[in-house]
C-alpha atoms as a PDB file:
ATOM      1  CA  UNK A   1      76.871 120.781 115.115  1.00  0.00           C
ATOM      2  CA  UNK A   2      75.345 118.039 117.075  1.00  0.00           C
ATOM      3  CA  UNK A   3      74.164 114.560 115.860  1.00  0.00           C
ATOM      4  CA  UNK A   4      71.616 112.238 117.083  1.00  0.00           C
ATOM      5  CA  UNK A   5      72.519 108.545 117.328  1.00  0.00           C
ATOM      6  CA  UNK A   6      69.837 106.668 116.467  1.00  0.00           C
ATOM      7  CA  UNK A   7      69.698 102.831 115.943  1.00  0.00           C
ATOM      8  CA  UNK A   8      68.651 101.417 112.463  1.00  0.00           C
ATOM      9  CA  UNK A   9      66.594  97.927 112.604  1.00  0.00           C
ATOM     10  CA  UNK A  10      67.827  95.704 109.616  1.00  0.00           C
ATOM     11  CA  UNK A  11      65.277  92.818 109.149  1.00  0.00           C
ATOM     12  CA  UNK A  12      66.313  89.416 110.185  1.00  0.00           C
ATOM     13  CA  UNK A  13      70.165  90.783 111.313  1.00  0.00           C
ATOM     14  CA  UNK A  14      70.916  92.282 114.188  1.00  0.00           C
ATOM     15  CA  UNK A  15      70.388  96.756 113.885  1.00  0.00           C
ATOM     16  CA  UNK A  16      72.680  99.233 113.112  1.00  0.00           C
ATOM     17  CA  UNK A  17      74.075 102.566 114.471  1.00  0.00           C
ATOM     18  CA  UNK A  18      73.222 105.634 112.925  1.00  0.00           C
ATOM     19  CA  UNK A  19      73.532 109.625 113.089  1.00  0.00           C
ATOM     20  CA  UNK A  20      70.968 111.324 112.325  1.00  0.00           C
ATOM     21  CA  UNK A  21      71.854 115.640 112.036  1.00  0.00           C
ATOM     22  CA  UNK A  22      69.145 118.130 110.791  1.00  0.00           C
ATOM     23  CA  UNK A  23      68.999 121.716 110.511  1.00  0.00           C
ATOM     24  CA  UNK A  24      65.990 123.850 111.640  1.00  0.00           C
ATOM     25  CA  UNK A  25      63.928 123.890 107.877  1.00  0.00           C
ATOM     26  CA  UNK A  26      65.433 121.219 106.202  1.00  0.00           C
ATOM     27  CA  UNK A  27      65.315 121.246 102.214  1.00  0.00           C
ATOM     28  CA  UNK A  28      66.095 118.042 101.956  1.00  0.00           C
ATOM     29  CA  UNK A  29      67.356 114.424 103.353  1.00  0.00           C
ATOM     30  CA  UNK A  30      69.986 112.304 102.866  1.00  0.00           C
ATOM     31  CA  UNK A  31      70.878 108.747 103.881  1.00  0.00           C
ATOM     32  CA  UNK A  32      74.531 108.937 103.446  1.00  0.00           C
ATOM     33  CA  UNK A  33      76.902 105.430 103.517  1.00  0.00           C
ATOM     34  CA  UNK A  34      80.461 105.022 104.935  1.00  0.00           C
ATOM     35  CA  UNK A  35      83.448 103.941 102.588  1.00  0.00           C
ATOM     36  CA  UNK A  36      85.440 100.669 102.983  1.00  0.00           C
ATOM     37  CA  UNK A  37      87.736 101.521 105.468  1.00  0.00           C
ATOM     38  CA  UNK A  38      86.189 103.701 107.869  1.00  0.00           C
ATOM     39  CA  UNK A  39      83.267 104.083 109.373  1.00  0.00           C
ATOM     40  CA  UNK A  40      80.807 106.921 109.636  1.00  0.00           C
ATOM     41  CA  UNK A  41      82.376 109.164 112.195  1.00  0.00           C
ATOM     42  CA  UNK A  42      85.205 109.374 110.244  1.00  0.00           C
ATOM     43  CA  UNK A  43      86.114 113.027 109.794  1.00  0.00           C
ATOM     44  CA  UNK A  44      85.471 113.307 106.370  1.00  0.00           C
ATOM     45  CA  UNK A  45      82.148 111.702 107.253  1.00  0.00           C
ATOM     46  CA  UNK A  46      81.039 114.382 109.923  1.00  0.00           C
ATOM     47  CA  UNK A  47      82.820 117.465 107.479  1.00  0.00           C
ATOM     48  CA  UNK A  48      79.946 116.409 105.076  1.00  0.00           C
ATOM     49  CA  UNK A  49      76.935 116.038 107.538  1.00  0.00           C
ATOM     50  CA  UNK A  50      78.095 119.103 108.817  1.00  0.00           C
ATOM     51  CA  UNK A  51      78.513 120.851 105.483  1.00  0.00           C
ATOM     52  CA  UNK A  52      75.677 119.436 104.066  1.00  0.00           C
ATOM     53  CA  UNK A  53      73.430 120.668 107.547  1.00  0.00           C
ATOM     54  CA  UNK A  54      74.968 124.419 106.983  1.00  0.00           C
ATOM     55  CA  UNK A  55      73.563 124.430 103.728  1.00  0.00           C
ATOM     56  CA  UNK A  56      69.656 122.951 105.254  1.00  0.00           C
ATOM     57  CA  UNK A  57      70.254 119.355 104.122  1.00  0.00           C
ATOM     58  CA  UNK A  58      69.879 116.693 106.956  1.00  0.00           C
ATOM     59  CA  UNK A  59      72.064 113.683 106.762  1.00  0.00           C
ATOM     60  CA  UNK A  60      71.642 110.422 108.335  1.00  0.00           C
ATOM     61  CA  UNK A  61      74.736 108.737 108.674  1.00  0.00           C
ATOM     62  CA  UNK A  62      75.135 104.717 109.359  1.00  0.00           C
ATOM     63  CA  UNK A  63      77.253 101.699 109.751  1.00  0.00           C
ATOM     64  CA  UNK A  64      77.618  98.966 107.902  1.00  0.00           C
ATOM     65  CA  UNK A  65      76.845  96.038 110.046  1.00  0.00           C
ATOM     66  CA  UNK A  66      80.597  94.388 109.327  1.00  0.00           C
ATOM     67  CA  UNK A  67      81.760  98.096 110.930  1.00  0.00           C
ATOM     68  CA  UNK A  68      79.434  97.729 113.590  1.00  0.00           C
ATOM     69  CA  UNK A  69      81.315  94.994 114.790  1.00  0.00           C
ATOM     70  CA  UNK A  70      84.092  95.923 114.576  1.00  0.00           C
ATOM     71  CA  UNK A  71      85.445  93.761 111.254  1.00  0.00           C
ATOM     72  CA  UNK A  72      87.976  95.287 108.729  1.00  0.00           C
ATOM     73  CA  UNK A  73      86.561  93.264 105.947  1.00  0.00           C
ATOM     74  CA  UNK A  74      83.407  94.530 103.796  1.00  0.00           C
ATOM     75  CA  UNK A  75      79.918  93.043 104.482  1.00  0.00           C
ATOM     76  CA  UNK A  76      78.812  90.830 101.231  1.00  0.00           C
ATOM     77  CA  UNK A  77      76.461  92.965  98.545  1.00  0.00           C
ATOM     78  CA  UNK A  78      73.036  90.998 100.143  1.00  0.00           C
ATOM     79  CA  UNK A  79      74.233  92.155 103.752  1.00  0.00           C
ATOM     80  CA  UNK A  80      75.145  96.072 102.675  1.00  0.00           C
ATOM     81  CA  UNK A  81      72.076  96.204 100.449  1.00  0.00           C
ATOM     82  CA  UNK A  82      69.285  95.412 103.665  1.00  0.00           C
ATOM     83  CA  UNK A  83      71.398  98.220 105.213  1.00  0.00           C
ATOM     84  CA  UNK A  84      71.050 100.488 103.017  1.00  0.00           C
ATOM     85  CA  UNK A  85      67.749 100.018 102.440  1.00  0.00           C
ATOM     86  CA  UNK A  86      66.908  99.292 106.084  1.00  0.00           C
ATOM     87  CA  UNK A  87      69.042 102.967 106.663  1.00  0.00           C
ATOM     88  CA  UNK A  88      66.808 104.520 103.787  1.00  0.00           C
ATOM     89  CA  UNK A  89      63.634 103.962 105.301  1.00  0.00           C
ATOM     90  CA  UNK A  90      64.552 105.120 109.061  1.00  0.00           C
ATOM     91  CA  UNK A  91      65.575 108.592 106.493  1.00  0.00           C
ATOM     92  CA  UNK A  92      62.422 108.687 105.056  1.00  0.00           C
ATOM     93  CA  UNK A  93      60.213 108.337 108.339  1.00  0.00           C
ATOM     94  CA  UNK A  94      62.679 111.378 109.454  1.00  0.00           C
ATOM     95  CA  UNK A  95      62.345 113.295 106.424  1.00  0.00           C
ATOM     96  CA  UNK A  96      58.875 115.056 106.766  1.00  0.00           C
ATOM     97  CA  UNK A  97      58.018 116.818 103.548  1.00  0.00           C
ATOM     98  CA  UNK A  98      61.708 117.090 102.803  1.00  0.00           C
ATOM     99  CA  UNK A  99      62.850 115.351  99.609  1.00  0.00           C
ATOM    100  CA  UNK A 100      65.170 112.192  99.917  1.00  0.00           C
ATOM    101  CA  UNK A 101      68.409 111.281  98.671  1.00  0.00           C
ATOM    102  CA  UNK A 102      70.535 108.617  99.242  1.00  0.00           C
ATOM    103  CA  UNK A 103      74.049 107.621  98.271  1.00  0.00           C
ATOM    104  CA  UNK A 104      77.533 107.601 100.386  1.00  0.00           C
ATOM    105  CA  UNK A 105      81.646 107.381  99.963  1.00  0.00           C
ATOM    106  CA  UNK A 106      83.088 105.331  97.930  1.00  0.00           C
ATOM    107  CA  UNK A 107      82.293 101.818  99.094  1.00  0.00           C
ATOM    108  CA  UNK A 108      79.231 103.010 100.781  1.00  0.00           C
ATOM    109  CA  UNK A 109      77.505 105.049  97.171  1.00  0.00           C
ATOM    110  CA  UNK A 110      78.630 101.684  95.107  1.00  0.00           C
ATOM    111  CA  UNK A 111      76.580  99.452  97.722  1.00  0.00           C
ATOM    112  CA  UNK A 112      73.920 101.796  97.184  1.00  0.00           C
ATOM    113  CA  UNK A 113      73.492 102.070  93.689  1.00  0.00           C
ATOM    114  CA  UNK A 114      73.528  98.498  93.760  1.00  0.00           C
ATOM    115  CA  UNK A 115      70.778  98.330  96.239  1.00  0.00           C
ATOM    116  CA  UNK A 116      68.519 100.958  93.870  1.00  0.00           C
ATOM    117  CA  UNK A 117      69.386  98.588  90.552  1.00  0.00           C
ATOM    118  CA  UNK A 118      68.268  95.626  92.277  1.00  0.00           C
ATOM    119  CA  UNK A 119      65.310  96.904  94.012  1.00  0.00           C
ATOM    120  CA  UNK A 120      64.290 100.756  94.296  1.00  0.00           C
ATOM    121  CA  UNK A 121      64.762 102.299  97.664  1.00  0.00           C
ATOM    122  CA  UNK A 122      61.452 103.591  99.038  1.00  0.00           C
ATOM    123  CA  UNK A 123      60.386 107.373  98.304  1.00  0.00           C
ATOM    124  CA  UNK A 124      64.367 108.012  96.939  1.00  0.00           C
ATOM    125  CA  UNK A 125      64.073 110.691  94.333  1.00  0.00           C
ATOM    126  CA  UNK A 126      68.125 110.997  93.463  1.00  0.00           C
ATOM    127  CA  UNK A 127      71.270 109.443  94.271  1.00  0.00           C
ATOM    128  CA  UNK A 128      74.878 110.807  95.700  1.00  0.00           C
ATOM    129  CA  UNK A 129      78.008 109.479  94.914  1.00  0.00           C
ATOM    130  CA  UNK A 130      81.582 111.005  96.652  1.00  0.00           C
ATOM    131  CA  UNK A 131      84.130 109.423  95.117  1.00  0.00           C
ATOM    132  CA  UNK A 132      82.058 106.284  93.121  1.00  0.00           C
ATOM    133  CA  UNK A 133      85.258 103.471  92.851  1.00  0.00           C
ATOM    134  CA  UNK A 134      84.737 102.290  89.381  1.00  0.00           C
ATOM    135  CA  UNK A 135      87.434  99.687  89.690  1.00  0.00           C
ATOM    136  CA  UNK A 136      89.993  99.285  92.257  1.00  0.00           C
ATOM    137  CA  UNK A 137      93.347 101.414  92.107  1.00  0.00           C
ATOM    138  CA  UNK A 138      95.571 100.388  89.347  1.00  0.00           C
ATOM    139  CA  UNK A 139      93.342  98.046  87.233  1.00  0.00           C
ATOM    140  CA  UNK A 140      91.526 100.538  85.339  1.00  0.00           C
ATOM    141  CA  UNK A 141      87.937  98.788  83.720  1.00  0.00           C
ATOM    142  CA  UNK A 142      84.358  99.260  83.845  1.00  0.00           C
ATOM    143  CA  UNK A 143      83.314  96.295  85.159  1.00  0.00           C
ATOM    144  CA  UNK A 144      81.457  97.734  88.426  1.00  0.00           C
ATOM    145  CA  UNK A 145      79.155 100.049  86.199  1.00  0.00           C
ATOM    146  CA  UNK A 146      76.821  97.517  84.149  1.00  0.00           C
ATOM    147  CA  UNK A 147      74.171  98.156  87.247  1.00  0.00           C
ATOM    148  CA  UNK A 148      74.257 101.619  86.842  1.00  0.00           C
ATOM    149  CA  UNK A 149      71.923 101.462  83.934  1.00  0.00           C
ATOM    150  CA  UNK A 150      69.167  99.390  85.681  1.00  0.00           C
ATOM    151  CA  UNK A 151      69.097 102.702  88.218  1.00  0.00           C
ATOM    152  CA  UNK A 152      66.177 104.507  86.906  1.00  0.00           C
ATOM    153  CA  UNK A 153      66.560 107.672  88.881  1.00  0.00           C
ATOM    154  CA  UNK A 154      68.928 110.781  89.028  1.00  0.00           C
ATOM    155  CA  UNK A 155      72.313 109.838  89.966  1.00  0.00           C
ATOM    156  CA  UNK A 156      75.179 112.922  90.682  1.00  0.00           C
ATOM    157  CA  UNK A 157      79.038 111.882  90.572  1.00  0.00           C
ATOM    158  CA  UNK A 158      81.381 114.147  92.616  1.00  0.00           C
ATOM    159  CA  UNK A 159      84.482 113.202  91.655  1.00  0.00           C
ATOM    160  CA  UNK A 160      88.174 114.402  91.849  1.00  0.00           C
ATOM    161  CA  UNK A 161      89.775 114.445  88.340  1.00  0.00           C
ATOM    162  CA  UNK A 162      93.050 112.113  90.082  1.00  0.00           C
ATOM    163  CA  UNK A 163      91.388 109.638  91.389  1.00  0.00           C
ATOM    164  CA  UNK A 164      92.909 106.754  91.275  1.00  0.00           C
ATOM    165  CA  UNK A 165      89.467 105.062  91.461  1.00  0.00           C
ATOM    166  CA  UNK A 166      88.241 105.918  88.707  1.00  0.00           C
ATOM    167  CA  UNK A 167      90.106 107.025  85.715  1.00  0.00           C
ATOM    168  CA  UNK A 168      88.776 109.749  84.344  1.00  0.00           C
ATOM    169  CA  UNK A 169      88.100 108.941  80.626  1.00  0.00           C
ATOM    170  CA  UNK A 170      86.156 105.827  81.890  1.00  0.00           C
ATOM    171  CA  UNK A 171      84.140 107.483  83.732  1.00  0.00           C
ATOM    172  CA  UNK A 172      83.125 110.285  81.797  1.00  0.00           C
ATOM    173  CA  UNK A 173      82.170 107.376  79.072  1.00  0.00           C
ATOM    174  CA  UNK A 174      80.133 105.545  81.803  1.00  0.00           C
ATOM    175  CA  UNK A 175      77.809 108.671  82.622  1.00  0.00           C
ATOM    176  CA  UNK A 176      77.764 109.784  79.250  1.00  0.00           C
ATOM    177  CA  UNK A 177      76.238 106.160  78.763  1.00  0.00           C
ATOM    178  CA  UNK A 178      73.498 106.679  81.240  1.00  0.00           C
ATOM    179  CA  UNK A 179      72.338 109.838  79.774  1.00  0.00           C
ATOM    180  CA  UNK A 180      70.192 112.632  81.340  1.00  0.00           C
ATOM    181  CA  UNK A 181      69.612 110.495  84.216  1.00  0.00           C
ATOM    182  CA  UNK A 182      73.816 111.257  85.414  1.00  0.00           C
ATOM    183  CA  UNK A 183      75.521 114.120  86.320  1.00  0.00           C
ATOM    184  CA  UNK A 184      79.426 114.489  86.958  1.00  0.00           C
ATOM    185  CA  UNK A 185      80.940 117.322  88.664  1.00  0.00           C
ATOM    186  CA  UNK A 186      84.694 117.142  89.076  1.00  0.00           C
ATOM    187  CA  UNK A 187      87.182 118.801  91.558  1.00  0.00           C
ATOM    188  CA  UNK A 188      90.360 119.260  90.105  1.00  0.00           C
ATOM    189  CA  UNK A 189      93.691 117.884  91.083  1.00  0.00           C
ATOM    190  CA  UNK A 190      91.120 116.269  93.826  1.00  0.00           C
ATOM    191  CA  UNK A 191      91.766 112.480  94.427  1.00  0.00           C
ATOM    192  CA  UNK A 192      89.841 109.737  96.318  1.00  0.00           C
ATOM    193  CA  UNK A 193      89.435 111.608  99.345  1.00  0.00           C
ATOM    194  CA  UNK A 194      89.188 114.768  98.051  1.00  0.00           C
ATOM    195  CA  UNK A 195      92.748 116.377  98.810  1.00  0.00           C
ATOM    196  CA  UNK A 196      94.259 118.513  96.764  1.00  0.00           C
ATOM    197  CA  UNK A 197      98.282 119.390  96.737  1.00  0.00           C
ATOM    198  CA  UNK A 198      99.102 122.389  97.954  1.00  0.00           C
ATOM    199  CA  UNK A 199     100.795 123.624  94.701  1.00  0.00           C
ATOM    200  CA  UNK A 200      96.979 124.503  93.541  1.00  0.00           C
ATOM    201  CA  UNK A 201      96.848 126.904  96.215  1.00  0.00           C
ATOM    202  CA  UNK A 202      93.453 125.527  97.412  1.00  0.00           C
ATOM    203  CA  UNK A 203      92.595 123.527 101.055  1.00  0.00           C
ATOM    204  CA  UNK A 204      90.489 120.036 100.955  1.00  0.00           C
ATOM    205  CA  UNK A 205      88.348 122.381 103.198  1.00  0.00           C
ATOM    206  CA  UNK A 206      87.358 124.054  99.785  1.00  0.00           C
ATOM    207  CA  UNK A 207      87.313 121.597  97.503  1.00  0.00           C
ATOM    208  CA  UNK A 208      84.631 120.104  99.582  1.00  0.00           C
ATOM    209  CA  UNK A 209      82.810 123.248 100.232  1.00  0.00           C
ATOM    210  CA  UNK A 210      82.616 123.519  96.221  1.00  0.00           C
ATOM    211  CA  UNK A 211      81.155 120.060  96.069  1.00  0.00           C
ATOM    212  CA  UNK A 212      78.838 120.354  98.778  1.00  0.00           C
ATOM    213  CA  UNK A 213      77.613 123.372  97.400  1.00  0.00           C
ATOM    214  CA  UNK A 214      77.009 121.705  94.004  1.00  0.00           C
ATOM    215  CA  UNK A 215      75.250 118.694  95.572  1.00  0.00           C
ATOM    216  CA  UNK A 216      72.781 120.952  97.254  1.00  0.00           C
ATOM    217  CA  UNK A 217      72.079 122.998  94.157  1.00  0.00           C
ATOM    218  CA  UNK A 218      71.275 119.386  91.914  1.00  0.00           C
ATOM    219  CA  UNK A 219      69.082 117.510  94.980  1.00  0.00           C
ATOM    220  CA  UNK A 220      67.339 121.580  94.879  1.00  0.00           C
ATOM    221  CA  UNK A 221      66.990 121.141  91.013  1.00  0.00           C
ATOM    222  CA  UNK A 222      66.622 117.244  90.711  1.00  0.00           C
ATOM    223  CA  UNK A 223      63.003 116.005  91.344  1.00  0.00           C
END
């Protein structure tokens, strides 16, 4: 599956890179963020734009500027917010009469949500979260999710039930907390990146597959 890079203009900072991959009919769009420590042509980053295109869901994919240059450390919230909203629009202007989503990896779906809680990203109907970090590894709280009530729109969790990330009773209480407007679907045995031992007798291949599939079926059902 081929991707087309495309370059994101961030107001007053210097643009972006993006990928932008769309099947034939797309059903819908999404403007999907990078995690902390890789970028977004990391493999697990093309696996879901490709996934996500096999099942007629276009992705654009794009870099946080501190990636784009090259830096190892994160971008600060005001600098990954324009991004994300800056990536969100270039999605919408792609996305036709196709539906929009937007949301990302780790890093990249917490910079997002933060983004819609402060101000609402243009013509997003739903967000997507793979692997939301609720608190860093080892210091279990829930001190990253206040926000998540000021999002007023749809928000999915996919979420591997070991993930270190976010421990699983915490979490289930923070989207209970938000209501009808959350949804959590768990892979088991699954951690942050979505790899499974192979004791369970399933590949990450799968696991993903089974998430992807779920994520279509909600963005289908959500708005």
């Amino acid at each position: 599956m081929t991707a087309q890079p495309v370059t994101i203009a961030i107001p007053d900072a210097e643009p972006v890179s993006g990928l932008w991959q769309s099947p034939p009919n797309r059903r819908a769009v999404l403007s999907l963020a990078h995690g902390a420590g890789a970028g977004m042509t990391h493999k697990a980053m093309a696996a879901t734009a490709d996934g996500l295109e096999a099942r007629g869901v276009a992705t654009l994919r794009f870099q946080f500027p501190y990636m784009e240059k090259g830096g190892k450390r994160v971008d600060p919230p005001p600098v990954a917010h324009a991004a994300v909203h800056a990536a969100a629009a270039e999605a919408l202007r792609r996305a036709g009469d196709a539906p929009l989503f937007a949301g990302g990896r780790s890093f990249g779906g917490r910079m997002t949500s933060q983004a819609q809680a402060l101000q609402p990203l243009d013509g997003v109907r739903g967000l997507v979260f793979f692997a939301f970090p609720l608190h860093p590894a080892g210091k279990p709280s829930i001190d990253r999710a206040p926000h998540l009530s000021d999002v007023a729109i749809p928000m999915l969790f996919l979420q591997g039930t070991k993930d270190t990330l976010a421990e699983l009773d915490l979490l289930r209480g923070v989207v209970a907390s938000l209501g009808a407007r959350a949804t959590l679907e768990l892979a088991d045995d699954a951690d942050h990146s979505f790899h499974v031992p192979a004791k369970t007798g399933r590949k990450d291949a799968d696991v993903l597959a089974a998430l992807l599939d779920r994520a279509v079926s909600w963005m289908a059902a959500c708005c």
